[in-house]
PDB file of N, CA and C in Angstrom:
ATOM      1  N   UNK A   1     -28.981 -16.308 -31.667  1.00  0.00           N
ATOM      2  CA  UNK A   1     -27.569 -15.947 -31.755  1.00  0.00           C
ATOM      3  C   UNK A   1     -26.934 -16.003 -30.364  1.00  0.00           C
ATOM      4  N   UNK A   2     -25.328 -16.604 -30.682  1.00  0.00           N
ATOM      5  CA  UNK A   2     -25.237 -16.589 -29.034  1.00  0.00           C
ATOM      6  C   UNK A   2     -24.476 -15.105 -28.534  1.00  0.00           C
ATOM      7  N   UNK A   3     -24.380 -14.660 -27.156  1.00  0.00           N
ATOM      8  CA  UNK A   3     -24.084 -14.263 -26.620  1.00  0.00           C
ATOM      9  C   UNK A   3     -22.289 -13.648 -26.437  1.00  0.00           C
ATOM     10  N   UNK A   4     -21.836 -12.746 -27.458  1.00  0.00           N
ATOM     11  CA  UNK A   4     -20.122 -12.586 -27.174  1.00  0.00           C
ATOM     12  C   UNK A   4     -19.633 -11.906 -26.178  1.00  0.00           C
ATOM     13  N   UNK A   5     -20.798 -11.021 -25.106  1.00  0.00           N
ATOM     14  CA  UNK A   5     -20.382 -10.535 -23.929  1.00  0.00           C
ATOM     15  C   UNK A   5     -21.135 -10.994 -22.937  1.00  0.00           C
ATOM     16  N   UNK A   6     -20.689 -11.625 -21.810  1.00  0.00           N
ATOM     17  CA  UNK A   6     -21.472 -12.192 -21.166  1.00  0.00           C
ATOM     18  C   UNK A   6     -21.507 -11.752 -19.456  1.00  0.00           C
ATOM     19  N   UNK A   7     -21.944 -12.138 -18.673  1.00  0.00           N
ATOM     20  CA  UNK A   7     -21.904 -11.501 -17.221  1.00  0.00           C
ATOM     21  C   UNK A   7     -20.396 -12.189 -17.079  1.00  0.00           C
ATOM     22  N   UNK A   8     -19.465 -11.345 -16.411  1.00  0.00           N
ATOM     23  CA  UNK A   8     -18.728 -11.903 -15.546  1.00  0.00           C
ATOM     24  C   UNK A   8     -17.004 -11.728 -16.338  1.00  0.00           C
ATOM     25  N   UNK A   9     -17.499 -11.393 -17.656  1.00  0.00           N
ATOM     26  CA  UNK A   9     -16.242 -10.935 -18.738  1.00  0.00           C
ATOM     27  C   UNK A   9     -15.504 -10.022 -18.120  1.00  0.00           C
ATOM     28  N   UNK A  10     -14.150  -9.403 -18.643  1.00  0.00           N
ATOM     29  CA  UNK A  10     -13.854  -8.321 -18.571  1.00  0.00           C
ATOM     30  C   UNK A  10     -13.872  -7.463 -19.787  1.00  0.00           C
ATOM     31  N   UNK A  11     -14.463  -6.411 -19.466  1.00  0.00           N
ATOM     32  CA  UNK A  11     -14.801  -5.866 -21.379  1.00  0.00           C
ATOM     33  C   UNK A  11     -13.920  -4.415 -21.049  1.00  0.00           C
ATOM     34  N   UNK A  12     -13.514  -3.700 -22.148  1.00  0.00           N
ATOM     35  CA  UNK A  12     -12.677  -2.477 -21.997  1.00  0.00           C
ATOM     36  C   UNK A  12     -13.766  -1.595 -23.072  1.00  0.00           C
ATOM     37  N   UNK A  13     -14.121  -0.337 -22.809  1.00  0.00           N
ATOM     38  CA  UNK A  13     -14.905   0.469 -23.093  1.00  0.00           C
ATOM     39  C   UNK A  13     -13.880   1.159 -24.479  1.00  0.00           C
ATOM     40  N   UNK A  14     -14.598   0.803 -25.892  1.00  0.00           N
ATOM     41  CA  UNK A  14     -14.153   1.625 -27.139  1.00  0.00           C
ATOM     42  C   UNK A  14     -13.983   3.392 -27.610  1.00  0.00           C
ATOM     43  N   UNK A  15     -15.568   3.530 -27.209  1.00  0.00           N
ATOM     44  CA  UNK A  15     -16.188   4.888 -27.285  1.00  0.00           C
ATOM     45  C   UNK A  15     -16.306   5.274 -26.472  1.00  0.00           C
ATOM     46  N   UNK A  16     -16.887   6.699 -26.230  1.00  0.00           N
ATOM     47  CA  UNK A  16     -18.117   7.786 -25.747  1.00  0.00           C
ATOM     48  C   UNK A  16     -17.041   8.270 -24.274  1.00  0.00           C
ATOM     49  N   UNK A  17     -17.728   8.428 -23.453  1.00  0.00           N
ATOM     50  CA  UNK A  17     -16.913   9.426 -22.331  1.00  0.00           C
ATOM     51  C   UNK A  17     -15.735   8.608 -21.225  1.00  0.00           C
ATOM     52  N   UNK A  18     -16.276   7.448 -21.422  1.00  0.00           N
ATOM     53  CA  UNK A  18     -15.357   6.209 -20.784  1.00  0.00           C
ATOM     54  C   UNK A  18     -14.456   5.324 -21.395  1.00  0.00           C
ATOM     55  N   UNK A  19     -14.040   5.675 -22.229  1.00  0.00           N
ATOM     56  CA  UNK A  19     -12.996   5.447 -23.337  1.00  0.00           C
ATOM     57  C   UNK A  19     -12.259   4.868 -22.751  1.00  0.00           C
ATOM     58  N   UNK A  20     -11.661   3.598 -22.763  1.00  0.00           N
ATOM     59  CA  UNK A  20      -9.948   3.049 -22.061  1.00  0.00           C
ATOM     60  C   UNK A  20     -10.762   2.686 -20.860  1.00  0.00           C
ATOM     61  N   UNK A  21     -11.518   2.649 -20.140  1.00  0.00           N
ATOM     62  CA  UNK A  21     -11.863   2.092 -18.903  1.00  0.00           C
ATOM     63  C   UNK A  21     -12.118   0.777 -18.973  1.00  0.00           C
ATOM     64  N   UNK A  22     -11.744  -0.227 -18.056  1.00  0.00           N
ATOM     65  CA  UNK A  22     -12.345  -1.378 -18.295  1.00  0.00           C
ATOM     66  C   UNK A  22     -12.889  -1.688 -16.849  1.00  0.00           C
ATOM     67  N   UNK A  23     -13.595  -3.031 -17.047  1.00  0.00           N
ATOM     68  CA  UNK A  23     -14.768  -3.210 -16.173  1.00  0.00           C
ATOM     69  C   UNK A  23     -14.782  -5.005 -15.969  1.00  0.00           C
ATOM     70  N   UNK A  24     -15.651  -4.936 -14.831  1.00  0.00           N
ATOM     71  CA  UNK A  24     -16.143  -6.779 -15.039  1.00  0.00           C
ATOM     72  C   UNK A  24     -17.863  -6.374 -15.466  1.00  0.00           C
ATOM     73  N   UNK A  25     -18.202  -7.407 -16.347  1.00  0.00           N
ATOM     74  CA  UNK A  25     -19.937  -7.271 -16.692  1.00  0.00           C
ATOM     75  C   UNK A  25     -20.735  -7.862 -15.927  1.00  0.00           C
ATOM     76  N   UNK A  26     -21.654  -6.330 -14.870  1.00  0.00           N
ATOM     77  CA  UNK A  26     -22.362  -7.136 -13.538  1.00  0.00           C
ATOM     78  C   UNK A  26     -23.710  -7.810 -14.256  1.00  0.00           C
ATOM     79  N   UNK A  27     -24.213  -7.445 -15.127  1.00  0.00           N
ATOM     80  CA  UNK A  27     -25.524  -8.127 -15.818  1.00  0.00           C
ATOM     81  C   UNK A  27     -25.561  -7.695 -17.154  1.00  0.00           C
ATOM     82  N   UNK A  28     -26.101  -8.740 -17.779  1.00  0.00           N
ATOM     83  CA  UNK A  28     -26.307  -8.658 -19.625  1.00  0.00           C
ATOM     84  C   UNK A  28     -27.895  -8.752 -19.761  1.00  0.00           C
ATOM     85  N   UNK A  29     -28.402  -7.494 -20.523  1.00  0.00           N
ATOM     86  CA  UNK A  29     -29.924  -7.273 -21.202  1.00  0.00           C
ATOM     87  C   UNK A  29     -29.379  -7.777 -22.928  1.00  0.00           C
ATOM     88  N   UNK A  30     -29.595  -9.086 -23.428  1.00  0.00           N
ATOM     89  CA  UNK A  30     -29.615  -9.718 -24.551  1.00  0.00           C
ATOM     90  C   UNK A  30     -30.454  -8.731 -25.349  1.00  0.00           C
ATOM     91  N   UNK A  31     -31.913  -8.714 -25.099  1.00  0.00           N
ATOM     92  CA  UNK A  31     -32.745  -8.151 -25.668  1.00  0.00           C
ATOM     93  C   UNK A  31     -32.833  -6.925 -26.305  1.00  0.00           C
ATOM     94  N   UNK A  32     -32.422  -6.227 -25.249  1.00  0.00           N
ATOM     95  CA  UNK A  32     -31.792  -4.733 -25.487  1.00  0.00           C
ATOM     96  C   UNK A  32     -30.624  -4.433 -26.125  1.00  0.00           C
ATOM     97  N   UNK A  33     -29.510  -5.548 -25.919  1.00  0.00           N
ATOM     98  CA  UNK A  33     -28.364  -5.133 -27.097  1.00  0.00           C
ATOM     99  C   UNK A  33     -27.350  -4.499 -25.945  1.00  0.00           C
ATOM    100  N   UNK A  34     -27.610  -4.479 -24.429  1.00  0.00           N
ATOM    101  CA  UNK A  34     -27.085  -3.745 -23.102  1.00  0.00           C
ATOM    102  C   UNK A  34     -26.360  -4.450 -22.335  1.00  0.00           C
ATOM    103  N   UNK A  35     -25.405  -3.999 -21.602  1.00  0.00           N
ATOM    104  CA  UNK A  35     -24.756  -4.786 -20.262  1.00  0.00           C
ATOM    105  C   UNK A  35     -24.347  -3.488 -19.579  1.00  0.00           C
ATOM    106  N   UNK A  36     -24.559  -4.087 -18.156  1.00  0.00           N
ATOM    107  CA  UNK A  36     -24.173  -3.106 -17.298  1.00  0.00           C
ATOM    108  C   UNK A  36     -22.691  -3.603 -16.939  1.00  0.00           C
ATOM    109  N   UNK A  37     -21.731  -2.489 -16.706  1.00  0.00           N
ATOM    110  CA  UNK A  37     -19.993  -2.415 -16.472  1.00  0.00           C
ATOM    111  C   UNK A  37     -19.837  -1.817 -15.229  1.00  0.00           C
ATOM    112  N   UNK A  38     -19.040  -2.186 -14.438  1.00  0.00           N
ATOM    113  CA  UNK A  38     -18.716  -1.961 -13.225  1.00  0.00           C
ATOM    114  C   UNK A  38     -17.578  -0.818 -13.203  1.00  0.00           C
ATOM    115  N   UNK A  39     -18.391   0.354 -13.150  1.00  0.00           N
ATOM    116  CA  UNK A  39     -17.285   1.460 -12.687  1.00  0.00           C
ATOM    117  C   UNK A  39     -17.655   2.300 -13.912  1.00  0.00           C
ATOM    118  N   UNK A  40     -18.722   1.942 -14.678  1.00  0.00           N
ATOM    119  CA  UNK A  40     -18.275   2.737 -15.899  1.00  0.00           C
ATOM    120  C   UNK A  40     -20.041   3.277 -16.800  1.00  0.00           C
ATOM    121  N   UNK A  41     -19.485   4.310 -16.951  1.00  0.00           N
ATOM    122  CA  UNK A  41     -20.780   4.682 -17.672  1.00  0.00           C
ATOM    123  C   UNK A  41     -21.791   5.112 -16.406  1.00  0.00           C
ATOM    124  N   UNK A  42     -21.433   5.775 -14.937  1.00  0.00           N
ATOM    125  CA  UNK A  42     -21.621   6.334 -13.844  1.00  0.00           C
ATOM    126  C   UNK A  42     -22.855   7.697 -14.607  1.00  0.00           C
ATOM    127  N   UNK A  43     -23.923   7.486 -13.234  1.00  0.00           N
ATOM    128  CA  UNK A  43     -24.991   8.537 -13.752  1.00  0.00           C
ATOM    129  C   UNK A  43     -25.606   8.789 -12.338  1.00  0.00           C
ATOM    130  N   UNK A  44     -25.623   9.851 -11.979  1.00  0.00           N
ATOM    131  CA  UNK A  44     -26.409  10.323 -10.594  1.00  0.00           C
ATOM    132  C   UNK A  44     -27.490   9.933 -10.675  1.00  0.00           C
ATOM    133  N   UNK A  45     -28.702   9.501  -9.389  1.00  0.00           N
ATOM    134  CA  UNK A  45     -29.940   9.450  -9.171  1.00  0.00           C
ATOM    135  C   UNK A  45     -30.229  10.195  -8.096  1.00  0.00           C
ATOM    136  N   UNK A  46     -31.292  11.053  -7.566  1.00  0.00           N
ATOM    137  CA  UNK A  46     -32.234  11.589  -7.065  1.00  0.00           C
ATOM    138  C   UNK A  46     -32.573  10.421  -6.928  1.00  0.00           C
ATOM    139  N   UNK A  47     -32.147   9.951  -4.966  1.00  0.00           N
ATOM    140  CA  UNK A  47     -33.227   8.858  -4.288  1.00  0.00           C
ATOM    141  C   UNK A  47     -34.132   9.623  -3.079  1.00  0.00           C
ATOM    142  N   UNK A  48     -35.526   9.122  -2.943  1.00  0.00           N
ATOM    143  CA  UNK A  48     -35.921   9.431  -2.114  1.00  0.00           C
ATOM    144  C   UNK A  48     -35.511   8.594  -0.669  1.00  0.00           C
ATOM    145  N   UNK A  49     -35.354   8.947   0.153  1.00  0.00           N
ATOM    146  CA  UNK A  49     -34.950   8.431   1.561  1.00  0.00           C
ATOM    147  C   UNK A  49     -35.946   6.802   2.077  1.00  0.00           C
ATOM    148  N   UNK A  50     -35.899   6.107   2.487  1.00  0.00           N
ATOM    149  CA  UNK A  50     -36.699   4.726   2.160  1.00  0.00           C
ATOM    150  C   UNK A  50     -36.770   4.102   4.114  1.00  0.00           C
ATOM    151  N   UNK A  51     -37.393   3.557   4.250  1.00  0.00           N
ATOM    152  CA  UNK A  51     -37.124   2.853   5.941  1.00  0.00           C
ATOM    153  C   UNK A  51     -35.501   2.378   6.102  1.00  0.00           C
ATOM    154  N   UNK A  52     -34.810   1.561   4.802  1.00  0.00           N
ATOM    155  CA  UNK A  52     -33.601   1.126   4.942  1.00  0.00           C
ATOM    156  C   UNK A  52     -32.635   1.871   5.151  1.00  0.00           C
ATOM    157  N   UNK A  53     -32.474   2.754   4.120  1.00  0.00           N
ATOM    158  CA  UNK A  53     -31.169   3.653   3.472  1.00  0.00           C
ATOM    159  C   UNK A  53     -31.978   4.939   3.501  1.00  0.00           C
ATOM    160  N   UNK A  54     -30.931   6.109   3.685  1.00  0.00           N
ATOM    161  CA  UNK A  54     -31.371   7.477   3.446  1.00  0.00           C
ATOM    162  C   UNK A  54     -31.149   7.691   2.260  1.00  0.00           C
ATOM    163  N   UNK A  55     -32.130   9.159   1.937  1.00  0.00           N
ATOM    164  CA  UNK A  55     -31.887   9.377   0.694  1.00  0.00           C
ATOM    165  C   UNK A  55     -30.797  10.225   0.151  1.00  0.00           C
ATOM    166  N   UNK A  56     -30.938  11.209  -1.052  1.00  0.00           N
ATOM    167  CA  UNK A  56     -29.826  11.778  -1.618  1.00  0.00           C
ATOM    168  C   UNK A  56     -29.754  11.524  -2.961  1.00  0.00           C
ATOM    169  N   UNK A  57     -28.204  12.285  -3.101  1.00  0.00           N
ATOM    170  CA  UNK A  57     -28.234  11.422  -5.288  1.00  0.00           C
ATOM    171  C   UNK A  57     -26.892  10.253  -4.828  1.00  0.00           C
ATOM    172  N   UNK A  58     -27.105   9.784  -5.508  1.00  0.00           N
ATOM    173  CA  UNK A  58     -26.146   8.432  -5.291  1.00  0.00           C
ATOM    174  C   UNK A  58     -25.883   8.484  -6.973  1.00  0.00           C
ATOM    175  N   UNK A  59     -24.372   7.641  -7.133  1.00  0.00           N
ATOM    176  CA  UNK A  59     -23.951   7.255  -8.244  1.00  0.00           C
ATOM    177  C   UNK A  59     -24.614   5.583  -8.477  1.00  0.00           C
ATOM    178  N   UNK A  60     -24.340   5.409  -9.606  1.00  0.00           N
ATOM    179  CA  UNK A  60     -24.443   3.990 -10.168  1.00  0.00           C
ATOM    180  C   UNK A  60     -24.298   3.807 -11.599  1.00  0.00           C
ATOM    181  N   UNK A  61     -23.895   2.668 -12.093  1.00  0.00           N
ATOM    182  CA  UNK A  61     -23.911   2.270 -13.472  1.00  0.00           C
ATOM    183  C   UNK A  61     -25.186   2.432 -14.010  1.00  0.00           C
ATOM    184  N   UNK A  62     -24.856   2.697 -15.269  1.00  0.00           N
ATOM    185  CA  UNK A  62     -26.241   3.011 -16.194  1.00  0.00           C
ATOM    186  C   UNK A  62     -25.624   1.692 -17.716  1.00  0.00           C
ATOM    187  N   UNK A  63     -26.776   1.665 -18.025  1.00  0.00           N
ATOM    188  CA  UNK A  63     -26.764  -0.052 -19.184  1.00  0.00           C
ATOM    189  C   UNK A  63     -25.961   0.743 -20.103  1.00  0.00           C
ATOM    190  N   UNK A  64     -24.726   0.255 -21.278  1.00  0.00           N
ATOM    191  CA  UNK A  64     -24.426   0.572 -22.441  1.00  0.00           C
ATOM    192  C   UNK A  64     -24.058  -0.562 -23.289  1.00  0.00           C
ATOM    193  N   UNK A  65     -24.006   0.032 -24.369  1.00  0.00           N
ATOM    194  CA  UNK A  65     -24.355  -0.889 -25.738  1.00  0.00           C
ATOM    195  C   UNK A  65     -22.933  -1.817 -25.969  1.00  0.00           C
ATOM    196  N   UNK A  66     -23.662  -2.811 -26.199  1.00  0.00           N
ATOM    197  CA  UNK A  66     -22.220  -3.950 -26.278  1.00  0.00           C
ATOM    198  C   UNK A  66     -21.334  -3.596 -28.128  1.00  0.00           C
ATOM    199  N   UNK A  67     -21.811  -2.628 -28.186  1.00  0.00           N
ATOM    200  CA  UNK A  67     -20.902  -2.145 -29.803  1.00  0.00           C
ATOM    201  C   UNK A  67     -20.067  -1.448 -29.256  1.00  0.00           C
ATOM    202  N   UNK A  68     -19.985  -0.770 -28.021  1.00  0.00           N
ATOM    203  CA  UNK A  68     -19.423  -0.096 -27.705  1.00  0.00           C
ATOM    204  C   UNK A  68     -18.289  -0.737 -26.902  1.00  0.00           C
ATOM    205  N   UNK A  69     -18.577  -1.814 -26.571  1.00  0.00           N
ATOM    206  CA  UNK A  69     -17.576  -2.550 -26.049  1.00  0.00           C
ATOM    207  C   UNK A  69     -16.403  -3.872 -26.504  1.00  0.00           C
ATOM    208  N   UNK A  70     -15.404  -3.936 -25.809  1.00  0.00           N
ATOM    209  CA  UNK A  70     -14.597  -5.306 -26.541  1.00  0.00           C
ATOM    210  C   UNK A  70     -14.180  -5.734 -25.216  1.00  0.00           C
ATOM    211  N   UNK A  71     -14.062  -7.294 -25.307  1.00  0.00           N
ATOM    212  CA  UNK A  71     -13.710  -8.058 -24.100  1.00  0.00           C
ATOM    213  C   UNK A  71     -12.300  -7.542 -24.327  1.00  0.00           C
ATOM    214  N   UNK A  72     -11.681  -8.143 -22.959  1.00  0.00           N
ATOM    215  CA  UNK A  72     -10.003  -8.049 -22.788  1.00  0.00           C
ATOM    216  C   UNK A  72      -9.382  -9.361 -22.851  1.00  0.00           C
ATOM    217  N   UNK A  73      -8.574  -9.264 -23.921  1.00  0.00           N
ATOM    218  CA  UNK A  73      -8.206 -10.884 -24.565  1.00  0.00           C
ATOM    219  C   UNK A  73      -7.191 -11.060 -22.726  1.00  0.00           C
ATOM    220  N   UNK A  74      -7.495 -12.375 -22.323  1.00  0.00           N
ATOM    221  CA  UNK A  74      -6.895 -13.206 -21.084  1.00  0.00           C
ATOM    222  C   UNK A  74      -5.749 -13.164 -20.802  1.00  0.00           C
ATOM    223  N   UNK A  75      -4.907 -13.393 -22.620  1.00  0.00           N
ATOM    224  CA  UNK A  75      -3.514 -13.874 -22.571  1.00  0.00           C
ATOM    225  C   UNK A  75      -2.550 -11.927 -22.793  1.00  0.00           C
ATOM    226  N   UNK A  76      -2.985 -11.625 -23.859  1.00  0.00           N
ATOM    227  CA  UNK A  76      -2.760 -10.178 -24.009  1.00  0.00           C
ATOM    228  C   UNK A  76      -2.913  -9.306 -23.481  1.00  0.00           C
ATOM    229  N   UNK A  77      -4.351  -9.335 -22.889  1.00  0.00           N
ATOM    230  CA  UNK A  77      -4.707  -8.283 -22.051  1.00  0.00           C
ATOM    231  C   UNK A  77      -4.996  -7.043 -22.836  1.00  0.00           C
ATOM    232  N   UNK A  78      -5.228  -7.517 -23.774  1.00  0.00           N
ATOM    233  CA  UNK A  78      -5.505  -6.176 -25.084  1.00  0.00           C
ATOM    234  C   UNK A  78      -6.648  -6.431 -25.581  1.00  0.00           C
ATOM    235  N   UNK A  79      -7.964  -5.175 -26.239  1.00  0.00           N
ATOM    236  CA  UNK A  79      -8.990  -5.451 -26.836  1.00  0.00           C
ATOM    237  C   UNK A  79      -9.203  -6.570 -27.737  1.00  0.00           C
ATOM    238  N   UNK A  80      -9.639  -7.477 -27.859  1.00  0.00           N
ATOM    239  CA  UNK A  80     -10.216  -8.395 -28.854  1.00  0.00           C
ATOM    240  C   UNK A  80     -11.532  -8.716 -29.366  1.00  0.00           C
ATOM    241  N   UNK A  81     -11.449  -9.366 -30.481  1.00  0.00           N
ATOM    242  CA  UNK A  81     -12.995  -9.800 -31.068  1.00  0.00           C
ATOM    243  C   UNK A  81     -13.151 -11.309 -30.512  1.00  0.00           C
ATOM    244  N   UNK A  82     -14.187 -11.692 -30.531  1.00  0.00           N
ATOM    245  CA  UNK A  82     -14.503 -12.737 -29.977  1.00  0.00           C
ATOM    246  C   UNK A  82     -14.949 -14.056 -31.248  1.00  0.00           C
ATOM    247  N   UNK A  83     -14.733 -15.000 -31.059  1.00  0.00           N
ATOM    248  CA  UNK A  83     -15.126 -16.416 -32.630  1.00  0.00           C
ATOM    249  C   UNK A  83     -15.908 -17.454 -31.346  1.00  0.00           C
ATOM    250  N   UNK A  84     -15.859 -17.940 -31.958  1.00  0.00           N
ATOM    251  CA  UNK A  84     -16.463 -19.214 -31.344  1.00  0.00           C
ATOM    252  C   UNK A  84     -16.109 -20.342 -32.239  1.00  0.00           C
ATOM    253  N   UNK A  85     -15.643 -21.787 -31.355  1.00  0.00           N
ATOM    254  CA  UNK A  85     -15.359 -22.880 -32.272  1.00  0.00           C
ATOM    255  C   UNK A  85     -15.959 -23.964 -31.405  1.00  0.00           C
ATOM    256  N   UNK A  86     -16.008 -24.964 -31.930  1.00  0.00           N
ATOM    257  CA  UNK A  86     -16.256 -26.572 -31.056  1.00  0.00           C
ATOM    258  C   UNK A  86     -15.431 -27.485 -31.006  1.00  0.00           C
ATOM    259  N   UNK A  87     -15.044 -27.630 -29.398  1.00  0.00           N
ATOM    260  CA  UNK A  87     -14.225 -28.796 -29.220  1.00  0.00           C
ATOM    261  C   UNK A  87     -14.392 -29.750 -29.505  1.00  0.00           C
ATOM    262  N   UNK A  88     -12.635 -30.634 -28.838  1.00  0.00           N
ATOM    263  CA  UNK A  88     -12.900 -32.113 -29.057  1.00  0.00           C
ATOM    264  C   UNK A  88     -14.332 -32.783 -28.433  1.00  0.00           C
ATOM    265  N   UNK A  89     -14.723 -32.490 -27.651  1.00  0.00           N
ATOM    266  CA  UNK A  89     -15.178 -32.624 -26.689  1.00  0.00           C
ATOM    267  C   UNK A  89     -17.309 -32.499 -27.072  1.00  0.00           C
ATOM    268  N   UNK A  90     -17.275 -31.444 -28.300  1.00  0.00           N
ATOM    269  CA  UNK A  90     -18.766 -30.975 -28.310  1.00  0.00           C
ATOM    270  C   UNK A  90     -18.909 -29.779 -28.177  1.00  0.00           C
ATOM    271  N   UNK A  91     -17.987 -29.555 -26.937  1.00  0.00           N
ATOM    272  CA  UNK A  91     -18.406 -28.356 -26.302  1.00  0.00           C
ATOM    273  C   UNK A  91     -18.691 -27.018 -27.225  1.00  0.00           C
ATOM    274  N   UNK A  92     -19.392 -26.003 -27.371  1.00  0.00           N
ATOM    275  CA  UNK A  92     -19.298 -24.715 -28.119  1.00  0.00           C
ATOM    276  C   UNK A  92     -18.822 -23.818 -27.186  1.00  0.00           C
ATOM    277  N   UNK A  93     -17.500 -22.841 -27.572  1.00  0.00           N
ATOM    278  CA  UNK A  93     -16.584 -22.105 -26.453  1.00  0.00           C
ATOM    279  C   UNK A  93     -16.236 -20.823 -27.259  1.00  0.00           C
ATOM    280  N   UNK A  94     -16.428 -19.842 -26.110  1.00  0.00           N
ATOM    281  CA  UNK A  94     -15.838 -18.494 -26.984  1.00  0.00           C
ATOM    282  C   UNK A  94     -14.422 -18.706 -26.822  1.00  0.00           C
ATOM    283  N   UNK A  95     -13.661 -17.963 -28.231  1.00  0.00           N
ATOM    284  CA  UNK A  95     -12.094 -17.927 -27.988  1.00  0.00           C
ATOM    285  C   UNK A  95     -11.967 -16.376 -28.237  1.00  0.00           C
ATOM    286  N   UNK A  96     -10.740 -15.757 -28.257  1.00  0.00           N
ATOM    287  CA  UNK A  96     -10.303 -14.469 -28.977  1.00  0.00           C
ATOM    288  C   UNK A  96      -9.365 -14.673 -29.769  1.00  0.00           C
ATOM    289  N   UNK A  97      -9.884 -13.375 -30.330  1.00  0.00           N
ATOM    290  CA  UNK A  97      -9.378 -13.783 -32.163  1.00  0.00           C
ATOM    291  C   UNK A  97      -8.002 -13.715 -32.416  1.00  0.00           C
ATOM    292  N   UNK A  98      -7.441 -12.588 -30.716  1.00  0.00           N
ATOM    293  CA  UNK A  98      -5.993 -11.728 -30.697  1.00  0.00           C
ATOM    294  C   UNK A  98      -5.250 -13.078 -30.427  1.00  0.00           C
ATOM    295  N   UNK A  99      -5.286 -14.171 -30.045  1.00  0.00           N
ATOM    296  CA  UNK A  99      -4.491 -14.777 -29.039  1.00  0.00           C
ATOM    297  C   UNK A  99      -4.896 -16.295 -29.361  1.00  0.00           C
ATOM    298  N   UNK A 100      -6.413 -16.104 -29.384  1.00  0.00           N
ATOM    299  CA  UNK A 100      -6.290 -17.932 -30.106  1.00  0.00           C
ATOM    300  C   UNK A 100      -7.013 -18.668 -28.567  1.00  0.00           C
ATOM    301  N   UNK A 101      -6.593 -18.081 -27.418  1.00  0.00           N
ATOM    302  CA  UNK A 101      -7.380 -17.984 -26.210  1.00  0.00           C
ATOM    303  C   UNK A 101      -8.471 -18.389 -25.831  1.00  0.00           C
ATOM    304  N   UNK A 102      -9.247 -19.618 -25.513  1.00  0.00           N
ATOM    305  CA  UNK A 102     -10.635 -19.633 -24.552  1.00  0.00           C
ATOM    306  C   UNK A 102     -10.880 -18.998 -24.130  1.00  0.00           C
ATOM    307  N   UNK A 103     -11.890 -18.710 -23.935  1.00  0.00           N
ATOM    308  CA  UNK A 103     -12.311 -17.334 -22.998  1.00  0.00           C
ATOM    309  C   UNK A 103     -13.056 -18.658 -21.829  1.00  0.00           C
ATOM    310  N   UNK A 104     -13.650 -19.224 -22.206  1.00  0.00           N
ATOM    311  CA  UNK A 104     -15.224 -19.866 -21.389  1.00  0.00           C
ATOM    312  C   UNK A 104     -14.207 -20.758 -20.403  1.00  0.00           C
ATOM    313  N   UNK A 105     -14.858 -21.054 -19.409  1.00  0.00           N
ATOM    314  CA  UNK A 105     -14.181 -22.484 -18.725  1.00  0.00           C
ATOM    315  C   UNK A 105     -14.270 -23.400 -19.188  1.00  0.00           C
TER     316      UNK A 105
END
């Protein structure tokens, strides 16, 4: 199956404590059903101090579930679902459903 959120999207958060936030997608776990969002879904760590960097708790993104998420249609700028069709061309391209929109280059 292919892929409707992919690295590099902009996705806007549906559910849970980050509701309305949106993000760019720094990496996609297919396997897991996960992508990590930039700015969103924030979780403290307990680091130990290292030769590089000192330690402390530091923030960072934690993985959430791509059900939980919807890209941001390009042209609208509003949540959308994602289709997929094939061009003149061959090509297979995500569009949105709001707008009619390519998403892919």
């Amino acid at each position: 199956m292919a892929a409707k959120i992919k690295k590099g999207d902009r996705v806007i958060v549906l559910t849970g404590k980050d509701k309305g936030k949106t993000g760019e997608v720094l990496a996609s776990f297919p396997d897991e059903n996960k992508v990590l969002v930039q700015g969103v879904n924030m979780v403290k760590r307990h680091q130990r101090a290292t030769g590089t960097d000192a330690g402390g708790i530091i923030e960072k993104e934690a993985k959430i579930n791509v059900s939980n998420l919807a890209i941001v249609d390009p042209k609208e700028n509003k949540p959308t679902r994602v289709g997929f069709k094939t061009l003149d061309d061959g090509r297979k391209v995500r569009f949105a459903k709001l707008s009619g929109e390519v998403i892919d280059n």
